[in-house]
Protein backbone atom coordinates (compact mmCIF):
# COMPACT_ATOMS: atom_id res chain seq x y z
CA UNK A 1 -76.99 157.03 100.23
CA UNK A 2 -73.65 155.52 101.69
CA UNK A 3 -72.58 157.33 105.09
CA UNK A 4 -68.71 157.20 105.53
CA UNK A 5 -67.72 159.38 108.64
CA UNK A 6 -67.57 157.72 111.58
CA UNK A 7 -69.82 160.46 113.46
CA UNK A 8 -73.39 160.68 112.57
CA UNK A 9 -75.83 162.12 115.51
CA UNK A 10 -78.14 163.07 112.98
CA UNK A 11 -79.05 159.81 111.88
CA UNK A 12 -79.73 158.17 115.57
CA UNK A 13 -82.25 155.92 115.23
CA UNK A 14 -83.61 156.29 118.65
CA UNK A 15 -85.68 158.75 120.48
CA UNK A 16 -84.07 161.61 122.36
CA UNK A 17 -85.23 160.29 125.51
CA UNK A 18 -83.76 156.71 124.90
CA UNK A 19 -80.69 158.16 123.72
CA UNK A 20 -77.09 158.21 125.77
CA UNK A 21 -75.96 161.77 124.99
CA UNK A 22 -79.42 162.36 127.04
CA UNK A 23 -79.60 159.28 129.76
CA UNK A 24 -76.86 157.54 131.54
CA UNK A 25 -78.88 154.31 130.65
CA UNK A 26 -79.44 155.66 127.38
CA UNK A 27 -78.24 153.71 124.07
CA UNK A 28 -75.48 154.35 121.47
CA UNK A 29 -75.90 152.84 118.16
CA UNK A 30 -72.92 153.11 115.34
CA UNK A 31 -72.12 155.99 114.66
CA UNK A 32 -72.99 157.59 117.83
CA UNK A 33 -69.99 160.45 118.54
CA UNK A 34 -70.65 160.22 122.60
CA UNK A 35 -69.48 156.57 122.34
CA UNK A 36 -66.80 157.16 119.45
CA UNK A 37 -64.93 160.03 121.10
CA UNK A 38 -64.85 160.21 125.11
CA UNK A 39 -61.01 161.40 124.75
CA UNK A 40 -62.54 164.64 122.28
CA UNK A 41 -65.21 165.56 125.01
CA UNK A 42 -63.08 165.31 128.13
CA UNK A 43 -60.71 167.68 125.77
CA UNK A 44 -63.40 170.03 125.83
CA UNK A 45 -64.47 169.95 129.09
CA UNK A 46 -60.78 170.25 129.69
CA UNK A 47 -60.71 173.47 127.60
CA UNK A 48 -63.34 175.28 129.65
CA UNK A 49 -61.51 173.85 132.98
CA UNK A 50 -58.26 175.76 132.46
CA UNK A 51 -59.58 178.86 130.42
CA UNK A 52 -61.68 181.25 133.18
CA UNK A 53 -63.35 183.34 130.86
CA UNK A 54 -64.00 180.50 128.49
CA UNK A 55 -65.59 178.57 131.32
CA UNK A 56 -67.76 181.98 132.11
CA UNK A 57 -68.68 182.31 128.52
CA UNK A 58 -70.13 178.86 128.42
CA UNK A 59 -72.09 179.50 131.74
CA UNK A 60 -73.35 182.41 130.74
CA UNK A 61 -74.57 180.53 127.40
CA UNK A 62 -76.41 177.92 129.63
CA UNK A 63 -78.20 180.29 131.62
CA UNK A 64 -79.22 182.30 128.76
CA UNK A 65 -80.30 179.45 127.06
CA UNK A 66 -82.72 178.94 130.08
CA UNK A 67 -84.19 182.00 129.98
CA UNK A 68 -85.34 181.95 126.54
CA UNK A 69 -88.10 179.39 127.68
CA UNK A 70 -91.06 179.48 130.41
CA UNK A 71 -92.86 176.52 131.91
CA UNK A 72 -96.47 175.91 129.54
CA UNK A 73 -99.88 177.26 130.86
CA UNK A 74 -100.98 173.88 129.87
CA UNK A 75 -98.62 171.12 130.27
CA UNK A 76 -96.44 172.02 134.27
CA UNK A 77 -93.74 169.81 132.43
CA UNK A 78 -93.55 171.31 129.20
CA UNK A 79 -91.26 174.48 128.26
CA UNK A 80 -92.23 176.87 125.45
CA UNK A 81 -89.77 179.44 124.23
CA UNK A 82 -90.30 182.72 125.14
CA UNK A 83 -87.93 185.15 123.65
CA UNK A 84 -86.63 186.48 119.73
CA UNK A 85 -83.06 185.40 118.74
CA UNK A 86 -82.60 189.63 118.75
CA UNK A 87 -83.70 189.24 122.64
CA UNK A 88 -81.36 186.93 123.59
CA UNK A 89 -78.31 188.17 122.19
CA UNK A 90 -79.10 191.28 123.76
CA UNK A 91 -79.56 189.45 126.95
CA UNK A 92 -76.15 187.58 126.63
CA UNK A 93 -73.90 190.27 125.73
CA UNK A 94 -75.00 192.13 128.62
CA UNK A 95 -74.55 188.76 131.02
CA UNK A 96 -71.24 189.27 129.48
CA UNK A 97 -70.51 192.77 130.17
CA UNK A 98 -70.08 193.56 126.29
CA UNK A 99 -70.60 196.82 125.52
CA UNK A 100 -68.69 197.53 121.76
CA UNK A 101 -70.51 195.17 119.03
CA UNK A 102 -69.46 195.03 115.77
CA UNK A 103 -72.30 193.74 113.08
CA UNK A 104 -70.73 192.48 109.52
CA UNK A 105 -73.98 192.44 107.02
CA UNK A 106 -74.73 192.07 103.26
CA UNK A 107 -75.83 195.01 101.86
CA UNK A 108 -78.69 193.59 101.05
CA UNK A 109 -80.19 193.81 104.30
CA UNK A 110 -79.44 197.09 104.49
CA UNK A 111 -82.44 198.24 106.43
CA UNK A 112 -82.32 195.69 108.87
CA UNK A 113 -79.36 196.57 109.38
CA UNK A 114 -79.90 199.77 110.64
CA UNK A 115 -82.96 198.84 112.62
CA UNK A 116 -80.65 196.07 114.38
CA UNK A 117 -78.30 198.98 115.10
CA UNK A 118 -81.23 201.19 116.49
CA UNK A 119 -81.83 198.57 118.78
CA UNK A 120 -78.72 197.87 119.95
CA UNK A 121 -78.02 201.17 120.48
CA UNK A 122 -81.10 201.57 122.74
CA UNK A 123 -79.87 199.47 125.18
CA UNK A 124 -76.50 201.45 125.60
CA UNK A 125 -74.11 199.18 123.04
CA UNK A 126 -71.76 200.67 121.17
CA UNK A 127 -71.68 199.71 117.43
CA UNK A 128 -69.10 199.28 114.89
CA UNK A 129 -70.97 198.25 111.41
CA UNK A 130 -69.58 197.17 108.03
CA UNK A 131 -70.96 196.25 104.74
CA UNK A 132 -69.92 193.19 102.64
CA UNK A 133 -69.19 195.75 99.73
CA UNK A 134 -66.66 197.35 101.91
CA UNK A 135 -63.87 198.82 99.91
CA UNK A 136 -65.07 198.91 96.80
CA UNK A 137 -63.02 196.17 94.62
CA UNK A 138 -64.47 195.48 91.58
CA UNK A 139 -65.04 191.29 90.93
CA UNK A 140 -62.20 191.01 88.20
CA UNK A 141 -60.01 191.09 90.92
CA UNK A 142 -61.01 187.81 91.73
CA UNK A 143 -60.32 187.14 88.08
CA UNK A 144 -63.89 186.89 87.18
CA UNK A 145 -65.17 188.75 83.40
CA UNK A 146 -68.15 190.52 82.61
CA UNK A 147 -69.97 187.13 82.74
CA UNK A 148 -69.29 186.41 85.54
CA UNK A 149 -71.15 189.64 87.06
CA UNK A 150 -74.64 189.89 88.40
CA UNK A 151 -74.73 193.07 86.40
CA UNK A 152 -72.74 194.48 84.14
CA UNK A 153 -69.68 197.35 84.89
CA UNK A 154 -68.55 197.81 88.28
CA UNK A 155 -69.60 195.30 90.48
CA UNK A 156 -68.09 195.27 93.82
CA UNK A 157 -67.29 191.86 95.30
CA UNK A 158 -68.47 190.94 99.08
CA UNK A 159 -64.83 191.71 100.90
CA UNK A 160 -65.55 189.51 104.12
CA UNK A 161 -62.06 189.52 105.03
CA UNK A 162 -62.23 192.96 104.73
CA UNK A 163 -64.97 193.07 107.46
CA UNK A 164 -63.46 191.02 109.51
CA UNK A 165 -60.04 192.82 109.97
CA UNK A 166 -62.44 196.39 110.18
CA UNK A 167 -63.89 194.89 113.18
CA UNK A 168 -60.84 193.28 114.81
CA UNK A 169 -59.75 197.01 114.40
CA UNK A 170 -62.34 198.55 116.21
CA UNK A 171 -61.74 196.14 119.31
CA UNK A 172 -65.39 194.75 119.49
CA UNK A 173 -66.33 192.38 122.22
CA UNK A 174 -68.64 190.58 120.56
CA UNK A 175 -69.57 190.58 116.39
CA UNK A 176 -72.94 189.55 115.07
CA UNK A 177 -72.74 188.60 111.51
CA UNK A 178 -76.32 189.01 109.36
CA UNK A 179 -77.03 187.50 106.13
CA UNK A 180 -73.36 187.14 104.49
CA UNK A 181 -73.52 184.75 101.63
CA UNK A 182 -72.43 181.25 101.64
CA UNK A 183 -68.44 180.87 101.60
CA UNK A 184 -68.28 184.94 102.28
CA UNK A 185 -69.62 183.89 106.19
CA UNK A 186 -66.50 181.52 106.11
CA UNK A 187 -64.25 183.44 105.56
CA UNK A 188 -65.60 186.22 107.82
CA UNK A 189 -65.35 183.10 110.46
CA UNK A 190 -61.72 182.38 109.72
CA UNK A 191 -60.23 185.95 109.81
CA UNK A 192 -62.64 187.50 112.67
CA UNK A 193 -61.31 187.37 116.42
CA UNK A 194 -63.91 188.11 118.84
CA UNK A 195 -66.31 186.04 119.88
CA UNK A 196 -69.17 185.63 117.00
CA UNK A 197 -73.64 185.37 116.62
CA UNK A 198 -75.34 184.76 113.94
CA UNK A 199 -78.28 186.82 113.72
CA UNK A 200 -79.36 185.35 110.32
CA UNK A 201 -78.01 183.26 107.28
CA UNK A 202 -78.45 184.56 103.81
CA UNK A 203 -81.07 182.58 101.58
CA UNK A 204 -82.54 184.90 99.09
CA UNK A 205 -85.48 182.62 97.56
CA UNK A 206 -86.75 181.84 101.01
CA UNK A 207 -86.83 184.92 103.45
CA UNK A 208 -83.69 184.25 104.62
CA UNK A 209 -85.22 181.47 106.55
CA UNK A 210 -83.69 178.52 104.72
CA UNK A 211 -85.14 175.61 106.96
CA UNK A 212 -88.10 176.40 104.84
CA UNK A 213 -86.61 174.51 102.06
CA UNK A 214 -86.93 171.01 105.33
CA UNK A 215 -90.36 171.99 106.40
CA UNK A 216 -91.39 172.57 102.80
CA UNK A 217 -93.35 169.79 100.67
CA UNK A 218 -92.60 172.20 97.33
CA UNK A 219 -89.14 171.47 97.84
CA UNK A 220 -88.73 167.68 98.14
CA UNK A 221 -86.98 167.43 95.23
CA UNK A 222 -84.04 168.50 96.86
CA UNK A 223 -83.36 165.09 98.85
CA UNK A 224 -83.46 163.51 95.37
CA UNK A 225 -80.85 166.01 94.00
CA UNK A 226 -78.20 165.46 96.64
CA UNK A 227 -78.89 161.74 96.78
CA UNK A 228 -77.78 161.85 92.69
């Protein structure tokens, strides 16, 4: 398998420790993107420089970050985490001084859904919710025929755009998106304009837990497929 960007972190070669994004001493082999593009990371520290709330957003993250993990009862120099995903973007938005959310979910996980919302809504959030079926437009507006359907008749299409322009309505600080499909999350991500969290990606053989598919034995004919 022939790599062609110029950027490839994931295939470092050396151990994090030994590694320069991690050690001043540290080493950079091709491909490495802290040697290949200084100008693009003083940009972004450049970014969070002249943009205030930007800069507090990113702090915020840090220290969040942190708190998610605890020093091990057996190893003094060893973290383990600590803290649920749910946790700690309850944690951060209220670092943050959020107090509207706005969740975008499939309908699919309808129910947890509404215990998200319950949740939320426990800790004094306000929540602005919308379904991927939103609006009800059948697929054939997308030019698709009945064989194109999951089932047949009326079968509204995911309207993530639709979501996305709900929410910017509804002035949330902060939108968590749950289990939209692949390309519907896209363009959720393109037309939404608060800040967004994912809460969890959509992968309906696995749980919705798709590094299963890595961790997996069963599924190691997938490196062979993309490899073809």
């Amino acid at each position: 398998m022939k790599e062609k960007c110029a950027a490839n972190c994931a295939l470092c070669p050396y151990p994090e420790p030994e590694r320069i994004c991690r050690s001043e001493t540290g080493k950079a082999p091709e491909g490495c993107s802290t040697a290949l593009y200084p100008a693009e990371n003083e940009s972004a520290c450049a970014a969070l420089r002249d943009d205030r709330e930007l800069m507090r957003f990113a702090r915020e993250a840090a220290l969040q970050e942190k708190a998610c993990y605890a020093p091990s009862p057996y190893d003094g120099n060893a973290r383990q985490p600590v803290k649920p995903r749910i946790m700690e973007i309850i944690e951060f938005a209220q670092r943050m001084g959020y107090r509207k959310l706005g969740l975008a979910f499939c309908l699919g996980l309808r129910t947890e859904a509404r215990d998200l919302c319950r949740i939320l809504l426990s800790h004094g959030f306000e929540i602005a919710s919308v379904c991927c079926k939103v609006g009800r437009v059948d697929k054939s507006f997308l030019g698709l025929g009945a064989e194109d359907k999951i089932f047949p008749g009326l079968e509204p299409m995911c309207n993530p755009i639709a979501q996305a322009k709900i929410l910017n309505e509804e002035n949330c600080d902060f939108v968590l998106m749950l289990g939209l499909c692949v390309g519907h999350d896209s363009l959720f991500l393109k037309y939404v304009e608060a800040p967004v969290t994912v809460v969890a990606v959509k992968d309906r053989l696995l749980g919705h837990a798709p590094l299963n598919a890595l961790y997996s034995g069963y599924y190691r004919f997938l490196k062979k497929e993309v490899d073809t």
